[in-house]
Protein backbone atom coordinates (compact mmCIF):
# COMPACT_ATOMS: atom_id res chain seq x y z
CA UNK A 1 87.64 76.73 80.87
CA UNK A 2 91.24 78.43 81.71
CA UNK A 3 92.56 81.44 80.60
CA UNK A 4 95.93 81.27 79.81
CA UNK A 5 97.94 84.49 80.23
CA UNK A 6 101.69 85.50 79.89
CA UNK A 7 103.27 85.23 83.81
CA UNK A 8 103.78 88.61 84.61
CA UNK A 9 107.03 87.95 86.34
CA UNK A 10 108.86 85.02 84.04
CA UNK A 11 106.43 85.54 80.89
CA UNK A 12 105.71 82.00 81.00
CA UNK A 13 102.08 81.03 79.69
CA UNK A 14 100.25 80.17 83.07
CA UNK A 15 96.38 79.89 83.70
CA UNK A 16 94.73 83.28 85.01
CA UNK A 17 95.33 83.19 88.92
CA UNK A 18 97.37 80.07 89.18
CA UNK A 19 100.88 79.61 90.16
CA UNK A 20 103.18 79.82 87.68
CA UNK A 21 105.12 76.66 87.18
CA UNK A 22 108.08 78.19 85.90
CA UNK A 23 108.58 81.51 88.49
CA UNK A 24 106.27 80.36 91.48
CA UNK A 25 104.48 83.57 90.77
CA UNK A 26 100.78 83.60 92.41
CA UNK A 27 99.38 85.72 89.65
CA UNK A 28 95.88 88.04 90.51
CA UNK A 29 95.07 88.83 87.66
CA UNK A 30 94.59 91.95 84.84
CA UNK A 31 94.58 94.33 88.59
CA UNK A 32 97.62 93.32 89.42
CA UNK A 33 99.84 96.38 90.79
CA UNK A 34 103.84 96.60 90.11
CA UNK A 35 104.35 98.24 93.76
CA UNK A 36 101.91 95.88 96.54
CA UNK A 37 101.68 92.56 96.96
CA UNK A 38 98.75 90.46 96.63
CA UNK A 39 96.79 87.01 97.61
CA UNK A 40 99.49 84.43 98.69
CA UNK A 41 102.70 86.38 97.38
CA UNK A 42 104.69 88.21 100.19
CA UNK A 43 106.60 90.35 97.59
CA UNK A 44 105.09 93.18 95.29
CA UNK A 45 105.38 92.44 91.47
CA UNK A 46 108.11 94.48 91.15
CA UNK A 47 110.40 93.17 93.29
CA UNK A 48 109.36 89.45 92.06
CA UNK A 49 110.51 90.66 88.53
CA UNK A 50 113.97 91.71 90.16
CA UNK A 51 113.98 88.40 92.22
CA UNK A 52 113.61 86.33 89.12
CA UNK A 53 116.28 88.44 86.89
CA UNK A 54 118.71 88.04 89.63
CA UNK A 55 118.05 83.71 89.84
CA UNK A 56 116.74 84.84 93.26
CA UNK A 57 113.76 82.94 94.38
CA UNK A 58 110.34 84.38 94.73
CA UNK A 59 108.14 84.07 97.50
């Protein structure tokens, strides 16, 4: 069974610790930090959120 959550970066619905179809977001989960990146994603959440408010991409 998935988990659907809200992306944190695009607030798409995405399943817990996929990929977000919409953003490209890697999400880690409910210990995910604003400032350091995790798993795949080379940028922190924060600056994803900027990324994606800009039309920037997000890696």
């Amino acid at each position: 069974m998935n988990l659907k959550i809200k992306c944190p970066v695009c607030g798409e619905s995405v399943d817990k610790f996929d990929i977000c179809d919409n953003c490209g977001w890697q999400n880690s989960g409910p210990d995910e930090k604003e400032t350091d990146p995790k798993g795949p994603n080379k940028m922190s959440l924060n600056e994803a959120k900027i990324a994606y408010n800009e039309g920037k991409e997000i890696n």
